[in-house]
Structure formats: structure tokens, C-alpha cells
PDB file of N, CA and C in Angstrom:
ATOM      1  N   UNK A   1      48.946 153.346 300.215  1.00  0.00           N
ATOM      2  CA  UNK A   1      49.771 154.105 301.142  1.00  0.00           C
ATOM      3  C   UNK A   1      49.340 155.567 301.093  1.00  0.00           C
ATOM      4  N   UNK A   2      48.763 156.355 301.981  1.00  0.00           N
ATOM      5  CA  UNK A   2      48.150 157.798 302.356  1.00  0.00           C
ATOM      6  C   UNK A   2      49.561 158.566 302.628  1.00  0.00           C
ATOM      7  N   UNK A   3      50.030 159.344 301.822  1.00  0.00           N
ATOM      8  CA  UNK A   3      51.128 160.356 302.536  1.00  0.00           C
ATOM      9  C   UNK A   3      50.080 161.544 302.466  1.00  0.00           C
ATOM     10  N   UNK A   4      50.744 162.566 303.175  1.00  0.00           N
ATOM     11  CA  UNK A   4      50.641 164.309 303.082  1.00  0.00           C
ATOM     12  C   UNK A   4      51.241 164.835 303.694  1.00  0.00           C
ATOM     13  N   UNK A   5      51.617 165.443 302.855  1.00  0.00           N
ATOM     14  CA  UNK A   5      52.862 166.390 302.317  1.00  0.00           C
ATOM     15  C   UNK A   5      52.279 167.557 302.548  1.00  0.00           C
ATOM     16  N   UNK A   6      52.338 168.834 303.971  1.00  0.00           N
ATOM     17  CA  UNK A   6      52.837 170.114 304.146  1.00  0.00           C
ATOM     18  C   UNK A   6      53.724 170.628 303.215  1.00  0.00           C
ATOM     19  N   UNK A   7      53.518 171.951 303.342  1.00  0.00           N
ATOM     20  CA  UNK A   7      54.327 172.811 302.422  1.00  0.00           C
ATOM     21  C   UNK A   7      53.660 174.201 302.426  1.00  0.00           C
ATOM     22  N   UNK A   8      54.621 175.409 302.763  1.00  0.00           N
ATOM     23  CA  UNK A   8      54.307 176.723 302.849  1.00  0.00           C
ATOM     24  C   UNK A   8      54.718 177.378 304.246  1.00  0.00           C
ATOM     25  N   UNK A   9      55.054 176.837 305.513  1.00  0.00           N
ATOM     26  CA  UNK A   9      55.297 177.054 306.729  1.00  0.00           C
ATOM     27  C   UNK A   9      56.614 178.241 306.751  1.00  0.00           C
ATOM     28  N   UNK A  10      56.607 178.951 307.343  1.00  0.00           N
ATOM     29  CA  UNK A  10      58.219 180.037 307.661  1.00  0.00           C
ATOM     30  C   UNK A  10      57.545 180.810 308.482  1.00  0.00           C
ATOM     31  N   UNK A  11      58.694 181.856 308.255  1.00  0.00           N
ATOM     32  CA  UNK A  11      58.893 183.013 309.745  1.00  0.00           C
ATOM     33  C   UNK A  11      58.148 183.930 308.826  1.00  0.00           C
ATOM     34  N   UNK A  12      57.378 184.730 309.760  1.00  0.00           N
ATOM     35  CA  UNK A  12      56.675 186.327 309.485  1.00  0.00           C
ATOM     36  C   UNK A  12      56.887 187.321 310.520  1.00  0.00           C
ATOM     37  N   UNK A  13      56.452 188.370 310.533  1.00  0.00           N
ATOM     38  CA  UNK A  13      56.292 189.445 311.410  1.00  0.00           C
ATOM     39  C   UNK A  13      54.414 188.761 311.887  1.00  0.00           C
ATOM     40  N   UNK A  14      54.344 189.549 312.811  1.00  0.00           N
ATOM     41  CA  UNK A  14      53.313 190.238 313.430  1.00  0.00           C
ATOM     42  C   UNK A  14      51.686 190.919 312.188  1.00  0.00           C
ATOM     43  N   UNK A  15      50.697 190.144 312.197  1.00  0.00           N
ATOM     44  CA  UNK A  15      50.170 190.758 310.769  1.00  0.00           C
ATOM     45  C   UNK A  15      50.503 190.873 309.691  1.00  0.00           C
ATOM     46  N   UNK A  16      51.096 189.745 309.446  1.00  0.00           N
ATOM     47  CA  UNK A  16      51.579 189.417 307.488  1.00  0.00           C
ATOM     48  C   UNK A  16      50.906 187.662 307.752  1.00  0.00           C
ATOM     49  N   UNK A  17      51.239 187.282 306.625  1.00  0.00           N
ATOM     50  CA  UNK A  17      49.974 185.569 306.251  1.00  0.00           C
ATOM     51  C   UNK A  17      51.383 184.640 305.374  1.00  0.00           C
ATOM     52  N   UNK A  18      50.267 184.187 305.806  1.00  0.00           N
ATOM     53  CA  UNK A  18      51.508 182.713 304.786  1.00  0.00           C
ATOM     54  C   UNK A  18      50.259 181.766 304.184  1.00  0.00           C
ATOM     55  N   UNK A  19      50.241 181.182 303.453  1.00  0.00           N
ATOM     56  CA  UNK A  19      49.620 180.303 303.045  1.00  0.00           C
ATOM     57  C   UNK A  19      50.202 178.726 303.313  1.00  0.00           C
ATOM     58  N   UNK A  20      49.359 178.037 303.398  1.00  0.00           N
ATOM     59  CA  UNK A  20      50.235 176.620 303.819  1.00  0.00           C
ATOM     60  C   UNK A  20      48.982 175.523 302.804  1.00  0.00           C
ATOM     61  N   UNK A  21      49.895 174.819 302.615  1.00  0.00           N
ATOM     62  CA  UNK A  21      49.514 173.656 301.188  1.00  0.00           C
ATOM     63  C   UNK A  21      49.704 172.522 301.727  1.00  0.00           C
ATOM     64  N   UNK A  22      48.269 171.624 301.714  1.00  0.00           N
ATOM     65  CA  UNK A  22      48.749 169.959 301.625  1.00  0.00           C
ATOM     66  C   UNK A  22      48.437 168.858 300.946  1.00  0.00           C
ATOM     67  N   UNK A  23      49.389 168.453 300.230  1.00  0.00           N
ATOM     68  CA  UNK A  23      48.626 166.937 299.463  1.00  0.00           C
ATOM     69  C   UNK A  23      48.671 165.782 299.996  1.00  0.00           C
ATOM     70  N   UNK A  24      47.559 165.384 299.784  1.00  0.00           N
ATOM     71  CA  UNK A  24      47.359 164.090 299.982  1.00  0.00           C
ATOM     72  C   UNK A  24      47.094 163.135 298.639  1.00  0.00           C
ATOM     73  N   UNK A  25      47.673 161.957 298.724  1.00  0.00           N
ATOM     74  CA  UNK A  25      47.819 160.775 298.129  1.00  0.00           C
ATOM     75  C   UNK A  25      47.291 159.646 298.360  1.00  0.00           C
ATOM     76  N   UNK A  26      47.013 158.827 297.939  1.00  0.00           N
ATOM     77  CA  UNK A  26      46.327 157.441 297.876  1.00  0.00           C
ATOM     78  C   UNK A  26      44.881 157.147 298.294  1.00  0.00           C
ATOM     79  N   UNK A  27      44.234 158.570 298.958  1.00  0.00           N
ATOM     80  CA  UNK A  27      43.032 158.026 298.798  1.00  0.00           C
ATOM     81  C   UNK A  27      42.225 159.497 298.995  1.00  0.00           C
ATOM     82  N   UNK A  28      40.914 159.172 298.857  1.00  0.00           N
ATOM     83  CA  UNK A  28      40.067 160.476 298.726  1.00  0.00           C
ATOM     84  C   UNK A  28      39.269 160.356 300.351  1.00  0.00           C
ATOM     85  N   UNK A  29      39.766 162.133 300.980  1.00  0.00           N
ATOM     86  CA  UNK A  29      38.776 161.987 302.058  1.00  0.00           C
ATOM     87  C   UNK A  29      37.655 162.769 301.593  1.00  0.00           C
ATOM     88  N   UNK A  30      36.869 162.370 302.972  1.00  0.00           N
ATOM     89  CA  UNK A  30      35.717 163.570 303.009  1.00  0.00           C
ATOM     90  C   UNK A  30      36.525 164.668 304.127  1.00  0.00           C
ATOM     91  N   UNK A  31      36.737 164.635 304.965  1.00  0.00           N
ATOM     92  CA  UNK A  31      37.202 165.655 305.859  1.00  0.00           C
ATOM     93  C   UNK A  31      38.716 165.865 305.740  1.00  0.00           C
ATOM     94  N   UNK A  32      39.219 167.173 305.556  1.00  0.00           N
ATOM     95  CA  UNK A  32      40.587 167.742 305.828  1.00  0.00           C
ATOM     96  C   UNK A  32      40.357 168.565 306.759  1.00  0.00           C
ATOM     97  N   UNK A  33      41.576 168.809 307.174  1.00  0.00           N
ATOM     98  CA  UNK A  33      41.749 170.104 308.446  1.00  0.00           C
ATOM     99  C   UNK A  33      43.213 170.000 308.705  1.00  0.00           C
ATOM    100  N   UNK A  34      43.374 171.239 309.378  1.00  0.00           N
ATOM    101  CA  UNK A  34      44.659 171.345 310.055  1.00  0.00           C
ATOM    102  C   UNK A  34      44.367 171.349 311.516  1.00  0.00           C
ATOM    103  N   UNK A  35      45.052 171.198 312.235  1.00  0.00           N
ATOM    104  CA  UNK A  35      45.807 171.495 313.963  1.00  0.00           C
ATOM    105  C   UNK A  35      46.888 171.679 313.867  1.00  0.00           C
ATOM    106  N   UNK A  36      47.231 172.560 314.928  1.00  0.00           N
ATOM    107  CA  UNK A  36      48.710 173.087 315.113  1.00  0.00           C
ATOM    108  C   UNK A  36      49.301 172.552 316.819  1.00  0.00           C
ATOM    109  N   UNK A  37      50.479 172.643 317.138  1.00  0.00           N
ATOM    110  CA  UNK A  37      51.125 172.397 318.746  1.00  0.00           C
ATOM    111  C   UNK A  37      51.865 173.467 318.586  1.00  0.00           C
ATOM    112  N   UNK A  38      52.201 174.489 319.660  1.00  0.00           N
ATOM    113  CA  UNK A  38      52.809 175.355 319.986  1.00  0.00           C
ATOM    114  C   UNK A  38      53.970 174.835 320.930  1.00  0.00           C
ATOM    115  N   UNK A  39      54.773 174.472 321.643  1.00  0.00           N
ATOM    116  CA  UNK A  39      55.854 174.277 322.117  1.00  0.00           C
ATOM    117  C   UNK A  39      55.266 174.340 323.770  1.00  0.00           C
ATOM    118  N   UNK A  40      55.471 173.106 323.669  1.00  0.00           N
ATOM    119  CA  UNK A  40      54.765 172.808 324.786  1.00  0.00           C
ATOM    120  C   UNK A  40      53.535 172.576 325.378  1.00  0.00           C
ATOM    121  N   UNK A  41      52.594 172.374 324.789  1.00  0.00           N
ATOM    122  CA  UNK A  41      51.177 172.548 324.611  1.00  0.00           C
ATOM    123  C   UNK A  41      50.346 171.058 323.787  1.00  0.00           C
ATOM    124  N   UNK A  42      49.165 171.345 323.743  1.00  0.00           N
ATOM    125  CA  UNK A  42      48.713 170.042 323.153  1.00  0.00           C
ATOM    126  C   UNK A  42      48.236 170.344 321.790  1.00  0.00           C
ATOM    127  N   UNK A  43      48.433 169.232 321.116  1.00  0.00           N
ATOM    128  CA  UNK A  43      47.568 169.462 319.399  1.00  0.00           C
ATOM    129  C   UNK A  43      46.299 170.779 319.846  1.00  0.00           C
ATOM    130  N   UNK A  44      46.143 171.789 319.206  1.00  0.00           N
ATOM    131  CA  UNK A  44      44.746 172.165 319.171  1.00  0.00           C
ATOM    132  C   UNK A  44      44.048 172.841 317.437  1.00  0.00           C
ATOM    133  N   UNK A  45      43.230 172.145 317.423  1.00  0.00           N
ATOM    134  CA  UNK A  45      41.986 172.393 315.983  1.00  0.00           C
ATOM    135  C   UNK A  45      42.304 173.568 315.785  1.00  0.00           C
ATOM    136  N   UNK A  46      42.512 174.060 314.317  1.00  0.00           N
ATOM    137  CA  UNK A  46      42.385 175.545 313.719  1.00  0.00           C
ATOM    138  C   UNK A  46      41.008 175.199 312.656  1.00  0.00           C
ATOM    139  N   UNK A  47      41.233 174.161 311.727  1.00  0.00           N
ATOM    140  CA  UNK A  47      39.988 174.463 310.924  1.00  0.00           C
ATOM    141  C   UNK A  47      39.750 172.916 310.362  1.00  0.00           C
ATOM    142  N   UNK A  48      38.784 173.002 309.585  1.00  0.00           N
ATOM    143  CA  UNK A  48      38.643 171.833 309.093  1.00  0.00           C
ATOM    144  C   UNK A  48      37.422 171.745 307.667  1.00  0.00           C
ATOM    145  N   UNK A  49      37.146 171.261 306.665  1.00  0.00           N
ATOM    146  CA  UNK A  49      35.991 171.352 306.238  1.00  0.00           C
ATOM    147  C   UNK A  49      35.709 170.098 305.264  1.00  0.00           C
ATOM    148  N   UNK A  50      34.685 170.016 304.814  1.00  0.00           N
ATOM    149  CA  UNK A  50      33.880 168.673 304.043  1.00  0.00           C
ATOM    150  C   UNK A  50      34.892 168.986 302.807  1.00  0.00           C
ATOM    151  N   UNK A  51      34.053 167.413 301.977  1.00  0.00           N
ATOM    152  CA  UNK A  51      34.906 167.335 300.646  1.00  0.00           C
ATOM    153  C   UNK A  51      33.957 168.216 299.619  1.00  0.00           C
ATOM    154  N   UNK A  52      32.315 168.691 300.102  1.00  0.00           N
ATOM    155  CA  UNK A  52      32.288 169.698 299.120  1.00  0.00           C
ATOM    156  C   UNK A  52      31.600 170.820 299.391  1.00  0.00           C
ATOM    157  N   UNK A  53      32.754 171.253 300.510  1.00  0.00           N
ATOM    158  CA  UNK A  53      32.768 172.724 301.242  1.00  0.00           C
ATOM    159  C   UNK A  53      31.857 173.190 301.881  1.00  0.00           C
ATOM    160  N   UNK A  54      30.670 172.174 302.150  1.00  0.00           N
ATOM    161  CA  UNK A  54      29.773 172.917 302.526  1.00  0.00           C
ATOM    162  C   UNK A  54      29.835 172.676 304.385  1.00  0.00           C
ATOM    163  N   UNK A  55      30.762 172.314 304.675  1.00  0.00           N
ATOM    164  CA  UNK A  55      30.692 172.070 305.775  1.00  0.00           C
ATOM    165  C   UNK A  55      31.883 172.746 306.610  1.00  0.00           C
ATOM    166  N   UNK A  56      32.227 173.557 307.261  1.00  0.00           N
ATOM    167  CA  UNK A  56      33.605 173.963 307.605  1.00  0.00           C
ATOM    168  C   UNK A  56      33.193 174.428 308.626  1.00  0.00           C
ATOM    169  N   UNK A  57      34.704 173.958 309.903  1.00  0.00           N
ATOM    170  CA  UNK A  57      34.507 174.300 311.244  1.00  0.00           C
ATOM    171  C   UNK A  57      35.798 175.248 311.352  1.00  0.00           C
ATOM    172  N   UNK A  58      36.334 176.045 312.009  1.00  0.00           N
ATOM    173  CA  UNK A  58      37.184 176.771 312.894  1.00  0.00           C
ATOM    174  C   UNK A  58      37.292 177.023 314.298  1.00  0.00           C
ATOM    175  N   UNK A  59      38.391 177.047 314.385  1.00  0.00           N
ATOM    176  CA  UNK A  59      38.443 177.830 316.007  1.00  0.00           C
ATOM    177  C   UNK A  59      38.394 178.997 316.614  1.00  0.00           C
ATOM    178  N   UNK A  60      37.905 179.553 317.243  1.00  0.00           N
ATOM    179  CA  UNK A  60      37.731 180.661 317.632  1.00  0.00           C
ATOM    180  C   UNK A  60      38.918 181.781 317.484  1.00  0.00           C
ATOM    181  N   UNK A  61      39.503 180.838 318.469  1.00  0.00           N
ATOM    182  CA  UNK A  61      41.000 182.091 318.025  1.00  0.00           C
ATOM    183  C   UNK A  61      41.387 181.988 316.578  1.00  0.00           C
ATOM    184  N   UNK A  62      40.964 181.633 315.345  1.00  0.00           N
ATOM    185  CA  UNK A  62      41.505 182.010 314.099  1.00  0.00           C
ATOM    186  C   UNK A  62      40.153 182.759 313.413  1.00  0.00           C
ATOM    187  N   UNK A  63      38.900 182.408 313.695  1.00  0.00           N
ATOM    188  CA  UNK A  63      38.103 183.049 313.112  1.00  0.00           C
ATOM    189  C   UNK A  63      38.143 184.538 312.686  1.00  0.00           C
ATOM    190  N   UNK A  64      38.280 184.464 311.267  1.00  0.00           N
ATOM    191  CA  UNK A  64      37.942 186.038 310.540  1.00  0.00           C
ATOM    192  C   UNK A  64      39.252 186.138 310.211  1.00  0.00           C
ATOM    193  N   UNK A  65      40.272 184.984 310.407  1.00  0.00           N
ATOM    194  CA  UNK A  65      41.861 185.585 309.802  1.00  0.00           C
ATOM    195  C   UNK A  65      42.311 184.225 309.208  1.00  0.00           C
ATOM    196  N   UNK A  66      41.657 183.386 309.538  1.00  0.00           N
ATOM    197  CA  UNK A  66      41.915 182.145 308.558  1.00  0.00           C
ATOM    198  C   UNK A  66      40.843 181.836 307.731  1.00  0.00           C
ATOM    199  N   UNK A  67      41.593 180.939 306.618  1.00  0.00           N
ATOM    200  CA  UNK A  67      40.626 180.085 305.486  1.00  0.00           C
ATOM    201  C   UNK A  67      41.084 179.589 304.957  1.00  0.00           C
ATOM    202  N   UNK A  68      40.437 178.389 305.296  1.00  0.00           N
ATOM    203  CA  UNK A  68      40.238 176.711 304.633  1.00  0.00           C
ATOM    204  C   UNK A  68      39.990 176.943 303.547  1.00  0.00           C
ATOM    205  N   UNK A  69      40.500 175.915 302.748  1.00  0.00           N
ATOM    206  CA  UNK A  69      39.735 175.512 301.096  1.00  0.00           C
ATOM    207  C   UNK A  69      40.417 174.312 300.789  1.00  0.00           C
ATOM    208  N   UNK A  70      40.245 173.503 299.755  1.00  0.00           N
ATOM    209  CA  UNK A  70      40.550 172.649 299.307  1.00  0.00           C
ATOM    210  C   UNK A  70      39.933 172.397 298.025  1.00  0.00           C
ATOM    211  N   UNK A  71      40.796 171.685 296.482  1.00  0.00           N
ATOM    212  CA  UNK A  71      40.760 171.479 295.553  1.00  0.00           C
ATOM    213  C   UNK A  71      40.613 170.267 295.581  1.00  0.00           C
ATOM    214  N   UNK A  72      39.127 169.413 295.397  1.00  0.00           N
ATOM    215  CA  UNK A  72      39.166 167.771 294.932  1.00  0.00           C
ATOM    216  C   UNK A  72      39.731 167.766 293.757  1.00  0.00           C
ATOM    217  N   UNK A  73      40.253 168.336 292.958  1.00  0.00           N
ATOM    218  CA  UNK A  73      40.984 167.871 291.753  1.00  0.00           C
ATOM    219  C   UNK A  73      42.167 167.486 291.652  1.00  0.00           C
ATOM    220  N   UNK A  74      43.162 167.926 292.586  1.00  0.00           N
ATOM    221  CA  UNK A  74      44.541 168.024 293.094  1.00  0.00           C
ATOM    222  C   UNK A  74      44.745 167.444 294.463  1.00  0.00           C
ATOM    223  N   UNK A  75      43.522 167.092 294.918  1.00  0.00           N
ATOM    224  CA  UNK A  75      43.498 166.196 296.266  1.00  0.00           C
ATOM    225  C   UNK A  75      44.408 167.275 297.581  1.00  0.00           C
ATOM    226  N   UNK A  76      44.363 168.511 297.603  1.00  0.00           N
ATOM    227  CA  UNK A  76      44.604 169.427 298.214  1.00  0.00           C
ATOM    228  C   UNK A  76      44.016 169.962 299.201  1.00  0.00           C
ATOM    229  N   UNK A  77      44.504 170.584 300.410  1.00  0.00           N
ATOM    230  CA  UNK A  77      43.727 171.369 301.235  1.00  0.00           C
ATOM    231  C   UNK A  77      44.636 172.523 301.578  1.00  0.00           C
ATOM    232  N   UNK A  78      43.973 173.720 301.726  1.00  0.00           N
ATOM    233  CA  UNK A  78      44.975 175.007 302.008  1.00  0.00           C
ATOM    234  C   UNK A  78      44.421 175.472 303.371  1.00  0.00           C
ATOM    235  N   UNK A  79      45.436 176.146 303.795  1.00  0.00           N
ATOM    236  CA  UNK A  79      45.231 177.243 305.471  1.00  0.00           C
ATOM    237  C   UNK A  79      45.623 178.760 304.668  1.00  0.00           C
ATOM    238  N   UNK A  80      45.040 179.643 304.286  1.00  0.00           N
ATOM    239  CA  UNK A  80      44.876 181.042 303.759  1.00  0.00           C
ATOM    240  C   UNK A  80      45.537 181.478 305.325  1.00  0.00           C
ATOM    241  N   UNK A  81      46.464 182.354 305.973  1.00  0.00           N
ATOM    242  CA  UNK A  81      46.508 182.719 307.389  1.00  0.00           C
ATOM    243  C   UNK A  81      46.906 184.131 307.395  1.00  0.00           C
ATOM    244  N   UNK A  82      46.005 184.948 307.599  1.00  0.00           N
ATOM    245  CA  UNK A  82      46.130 186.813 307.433  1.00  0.00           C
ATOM    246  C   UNK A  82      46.326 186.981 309.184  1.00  0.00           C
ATOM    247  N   UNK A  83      46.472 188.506 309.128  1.00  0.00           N
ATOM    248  CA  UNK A  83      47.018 188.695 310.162  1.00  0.00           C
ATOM    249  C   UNK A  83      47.212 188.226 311.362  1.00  0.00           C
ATOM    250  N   UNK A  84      48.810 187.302 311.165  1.00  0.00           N
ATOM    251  CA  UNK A  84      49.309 186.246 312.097  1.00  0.00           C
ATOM    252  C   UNK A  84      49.757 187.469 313.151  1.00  0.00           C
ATOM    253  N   UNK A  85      49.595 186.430 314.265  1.00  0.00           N
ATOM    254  CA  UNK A  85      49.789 186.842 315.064  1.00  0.00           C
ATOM    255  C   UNK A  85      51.255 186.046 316.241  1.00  0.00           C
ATOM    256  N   UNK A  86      51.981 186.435 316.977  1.00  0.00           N
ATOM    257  CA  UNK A  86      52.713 185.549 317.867  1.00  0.00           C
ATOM    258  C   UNK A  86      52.340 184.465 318.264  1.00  0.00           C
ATOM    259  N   UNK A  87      51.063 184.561 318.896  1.00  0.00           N
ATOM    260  CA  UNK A  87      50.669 183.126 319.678  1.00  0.00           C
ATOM    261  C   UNK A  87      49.940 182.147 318.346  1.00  0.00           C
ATOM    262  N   UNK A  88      50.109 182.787 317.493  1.00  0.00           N
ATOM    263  CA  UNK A  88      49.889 181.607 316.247  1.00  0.00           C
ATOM    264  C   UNK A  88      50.888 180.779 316.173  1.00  0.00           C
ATOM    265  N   UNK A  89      52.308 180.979 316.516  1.00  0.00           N
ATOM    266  CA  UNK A  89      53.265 180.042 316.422  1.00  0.00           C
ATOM    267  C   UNK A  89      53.515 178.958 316.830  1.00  0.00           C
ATOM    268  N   UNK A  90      53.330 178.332 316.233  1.00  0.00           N
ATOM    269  CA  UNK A  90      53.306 176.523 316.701  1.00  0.00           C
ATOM    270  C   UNK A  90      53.829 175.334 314.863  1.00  0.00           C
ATOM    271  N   UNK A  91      54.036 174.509 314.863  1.00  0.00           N
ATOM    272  CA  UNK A  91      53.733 172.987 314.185  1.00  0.00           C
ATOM    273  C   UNK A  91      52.369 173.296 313.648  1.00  0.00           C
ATOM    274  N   UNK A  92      52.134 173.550 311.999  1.00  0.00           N
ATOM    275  CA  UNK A  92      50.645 173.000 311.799  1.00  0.00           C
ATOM    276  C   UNK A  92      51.019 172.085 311.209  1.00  0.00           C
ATOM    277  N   UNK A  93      49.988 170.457 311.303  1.00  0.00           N
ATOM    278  CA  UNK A  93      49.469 169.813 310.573  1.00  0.00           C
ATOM    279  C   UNK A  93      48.619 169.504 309.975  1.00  0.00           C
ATOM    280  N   UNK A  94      48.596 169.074 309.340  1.00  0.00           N
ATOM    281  CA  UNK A  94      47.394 168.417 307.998  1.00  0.00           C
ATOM    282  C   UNK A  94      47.078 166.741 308.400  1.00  0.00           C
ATOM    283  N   UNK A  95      45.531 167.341 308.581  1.00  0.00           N
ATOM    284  CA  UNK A  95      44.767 166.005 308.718  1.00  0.00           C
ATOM    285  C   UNK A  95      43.915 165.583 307.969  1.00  0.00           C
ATOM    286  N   UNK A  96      43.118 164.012 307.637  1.00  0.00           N
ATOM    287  CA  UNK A  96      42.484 163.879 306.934  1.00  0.00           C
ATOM    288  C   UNK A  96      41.697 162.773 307.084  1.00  0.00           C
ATOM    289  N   UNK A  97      40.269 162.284 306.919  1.00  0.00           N
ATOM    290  CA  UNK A  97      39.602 161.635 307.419  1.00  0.00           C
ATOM    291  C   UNK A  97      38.348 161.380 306.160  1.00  0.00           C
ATOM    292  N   UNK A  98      37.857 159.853 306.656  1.00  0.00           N
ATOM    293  CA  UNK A  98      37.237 159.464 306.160  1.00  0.00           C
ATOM    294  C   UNK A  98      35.285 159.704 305.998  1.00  0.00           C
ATOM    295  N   UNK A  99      35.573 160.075 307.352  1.00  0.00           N
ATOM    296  CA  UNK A  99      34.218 160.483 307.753  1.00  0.00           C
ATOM    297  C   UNK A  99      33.967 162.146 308.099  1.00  0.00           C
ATOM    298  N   UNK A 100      33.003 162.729 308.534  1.00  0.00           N
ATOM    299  CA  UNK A 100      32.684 164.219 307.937  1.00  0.00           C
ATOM    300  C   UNK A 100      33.864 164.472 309.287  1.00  0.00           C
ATOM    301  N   UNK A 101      33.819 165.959 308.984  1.00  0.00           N
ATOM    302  CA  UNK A 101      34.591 166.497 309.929  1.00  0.00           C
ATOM    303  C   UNK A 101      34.352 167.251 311.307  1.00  0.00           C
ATOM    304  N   UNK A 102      35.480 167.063 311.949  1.00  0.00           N
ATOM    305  CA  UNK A 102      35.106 167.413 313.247  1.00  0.00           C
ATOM    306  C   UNK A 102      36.489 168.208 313.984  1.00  0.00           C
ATOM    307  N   UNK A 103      36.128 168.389 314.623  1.00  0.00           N
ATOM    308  CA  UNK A 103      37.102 169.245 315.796  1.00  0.00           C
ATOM    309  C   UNK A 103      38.065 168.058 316.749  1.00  0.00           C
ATOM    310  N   UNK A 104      37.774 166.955 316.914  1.00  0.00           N
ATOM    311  CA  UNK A 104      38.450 165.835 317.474  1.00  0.00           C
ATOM    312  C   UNK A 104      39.699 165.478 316.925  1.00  0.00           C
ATOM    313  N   UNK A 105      40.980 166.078 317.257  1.00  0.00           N
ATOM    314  CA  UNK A 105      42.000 164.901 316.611  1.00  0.00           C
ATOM    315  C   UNK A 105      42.086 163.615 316.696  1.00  0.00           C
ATOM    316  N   UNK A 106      42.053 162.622 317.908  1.00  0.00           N
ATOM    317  CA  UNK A 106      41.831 161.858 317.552  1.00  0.00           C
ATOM    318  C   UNK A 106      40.964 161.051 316.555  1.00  0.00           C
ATOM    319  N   UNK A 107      39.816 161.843 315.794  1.00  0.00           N
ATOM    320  CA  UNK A 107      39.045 160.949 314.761  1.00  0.00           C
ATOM    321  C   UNK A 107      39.373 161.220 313.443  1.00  0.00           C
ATOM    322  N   UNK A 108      41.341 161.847 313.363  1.00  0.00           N
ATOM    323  CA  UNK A 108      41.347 161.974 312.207  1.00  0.00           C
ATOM    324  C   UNK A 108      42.165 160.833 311.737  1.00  0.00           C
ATOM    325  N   UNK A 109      41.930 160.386 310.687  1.00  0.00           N
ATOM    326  CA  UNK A 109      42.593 158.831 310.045  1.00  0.00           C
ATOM    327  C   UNK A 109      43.942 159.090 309.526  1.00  0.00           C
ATOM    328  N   UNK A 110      44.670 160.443 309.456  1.00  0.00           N
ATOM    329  CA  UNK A 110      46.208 160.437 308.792  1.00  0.00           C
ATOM    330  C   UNK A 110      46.852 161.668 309.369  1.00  0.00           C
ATOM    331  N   UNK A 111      47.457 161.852 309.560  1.00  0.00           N
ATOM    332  CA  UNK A 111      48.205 162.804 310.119  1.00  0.00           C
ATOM    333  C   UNK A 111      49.438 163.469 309.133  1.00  0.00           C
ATOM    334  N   UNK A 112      50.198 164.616 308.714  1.00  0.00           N
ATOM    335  CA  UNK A 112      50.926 164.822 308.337  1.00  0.00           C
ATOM    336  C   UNK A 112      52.615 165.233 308.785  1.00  0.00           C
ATOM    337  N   UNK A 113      53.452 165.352 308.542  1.00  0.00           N
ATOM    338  CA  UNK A 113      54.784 165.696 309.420  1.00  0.00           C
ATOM    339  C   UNK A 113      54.768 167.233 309.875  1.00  0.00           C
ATOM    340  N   UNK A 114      53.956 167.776 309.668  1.00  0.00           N
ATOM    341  CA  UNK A 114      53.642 169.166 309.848  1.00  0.00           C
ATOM    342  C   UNK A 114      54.594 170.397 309.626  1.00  0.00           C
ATOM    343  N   UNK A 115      54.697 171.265 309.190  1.00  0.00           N
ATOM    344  CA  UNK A 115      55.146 172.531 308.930  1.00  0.00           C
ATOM    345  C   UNK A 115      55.651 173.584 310.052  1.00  0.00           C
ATOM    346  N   UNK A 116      56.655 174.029 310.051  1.00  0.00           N
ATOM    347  CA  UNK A 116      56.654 175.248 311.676  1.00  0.00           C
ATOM    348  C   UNK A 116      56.451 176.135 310.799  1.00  0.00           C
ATOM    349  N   UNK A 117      55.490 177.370 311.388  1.00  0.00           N
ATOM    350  CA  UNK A 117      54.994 178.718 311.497  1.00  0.00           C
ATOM    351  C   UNK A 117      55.496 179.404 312.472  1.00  0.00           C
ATOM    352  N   UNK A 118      55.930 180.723 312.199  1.00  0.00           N
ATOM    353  CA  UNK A 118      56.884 181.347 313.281  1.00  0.00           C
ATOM    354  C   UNK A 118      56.535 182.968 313.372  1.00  0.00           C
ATOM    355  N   UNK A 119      55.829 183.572 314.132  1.00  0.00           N
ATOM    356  CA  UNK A 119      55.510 184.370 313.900  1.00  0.00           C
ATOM    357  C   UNK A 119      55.702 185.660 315.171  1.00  0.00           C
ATOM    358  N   UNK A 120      56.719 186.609 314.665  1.00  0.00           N
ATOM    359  CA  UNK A 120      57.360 187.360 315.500  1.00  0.00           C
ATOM    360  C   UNK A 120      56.778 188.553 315.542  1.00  0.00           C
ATOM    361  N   UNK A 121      57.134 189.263 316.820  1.00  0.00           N
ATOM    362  CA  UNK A 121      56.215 190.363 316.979  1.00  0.00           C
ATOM    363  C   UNK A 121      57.143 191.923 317.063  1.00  0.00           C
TER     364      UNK A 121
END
């Protein structure tokens, strides 16, 4: 049974960060990532990277204010998120996959209940 478990999501101002945490259980991927939904809108990719880092994608609109990482020891993946911004506000989730990673939600194999991020201006 694969759970993951979000954790770290709340309200900020305008240019302050939050960090957001996810574990996963029961099995080892190669690819994690997050996507977020904003209210009303569709899933869209923030980041994603291999199981030994050498591979990591982002999205444009987060580049240079987010960062991925993840601990294979603790079966973990983190979202580092510096100066948030309003239209950052959405649902992130935590995804995770068997095969390398990609920008496609649909090719991710687990999905998480996701976290709200709220970020006021």
C-alpha cells in the first residue's frame, strides 16, 4: 500500500517561503515531484527530480525561487519555496513514479491529498 503524506502547507505574505514535506511509504520511486491546482484551473508541474538528483525538471514560473530535494533515506521529497508570490496559491501535491521523471501528470503512479498554500499580497 503507497501512501504520501504532505505536510508544511499555510498562509504567507507576499515574499516569505514555506517549505513543504512528503513521505512516501511502501515503495521506492525513481521520480518525485510536486504539481499544484489553483482554484479553478488545471493540475500544473512545479518540479520534479530523479532518485539520485541528477535529474531535475521545473517550471518556469518557479524557476530561481523553488527547490526540489529529496532524502532516499527517509523516502522523502521537499518543495524549498522563497519568495512566494500570490499567484503561487493553489493545492500542492506530491507525486511519485516509477519511471524517470517528467512534467506529465498523468505518468505519475501515486498521487498525494495535497497541502493548500496561501499566499497573500
Amino acid at each position: 500500500q503507497v501512501q504520501l503524506v504532505e505536510s508544511g502547507g499555510g498562509s504567507v505574505q507576499a515574499g516569505g517561503s514555506l517549505r513543504l514535506s512528503c513521505a512516501a511509504s511502501g515503495r521506492i520511486f525513481n521520480a518525485m515531484g510536486w504539481f499544484r491546482q489553483a482554484p479553478g484551473k488545471e493540475h500544473e508541474f512545479v518540479a520534479a527530480i530523479s532518485r539520485n538528483g541528477g535529474i531535475l525538471y521545473y517550471a518556469d514560473s518557479v524557476k530561481g525561487r523553488f527547490t526540489i530535494s529529496r532524502d532516499n533515506a527517509k523516502n522523502m521529497v521537499y518543495l524549498q519555496m522563497n519568495s512566494l508570490k500570490p499567484e503561487d496559491t493553489a493545492v500542492y501535491y506530491c507525486v511519485v513514479r516509477y519511471g524517470p521523471p517528467t512534467v506529465a501528470g498523468r505518468a505519475y503512479d501515486y498521487w498525494g491529498q495535497g497541502t493548500q498554500v496561501t499566499v497573500s499580497s
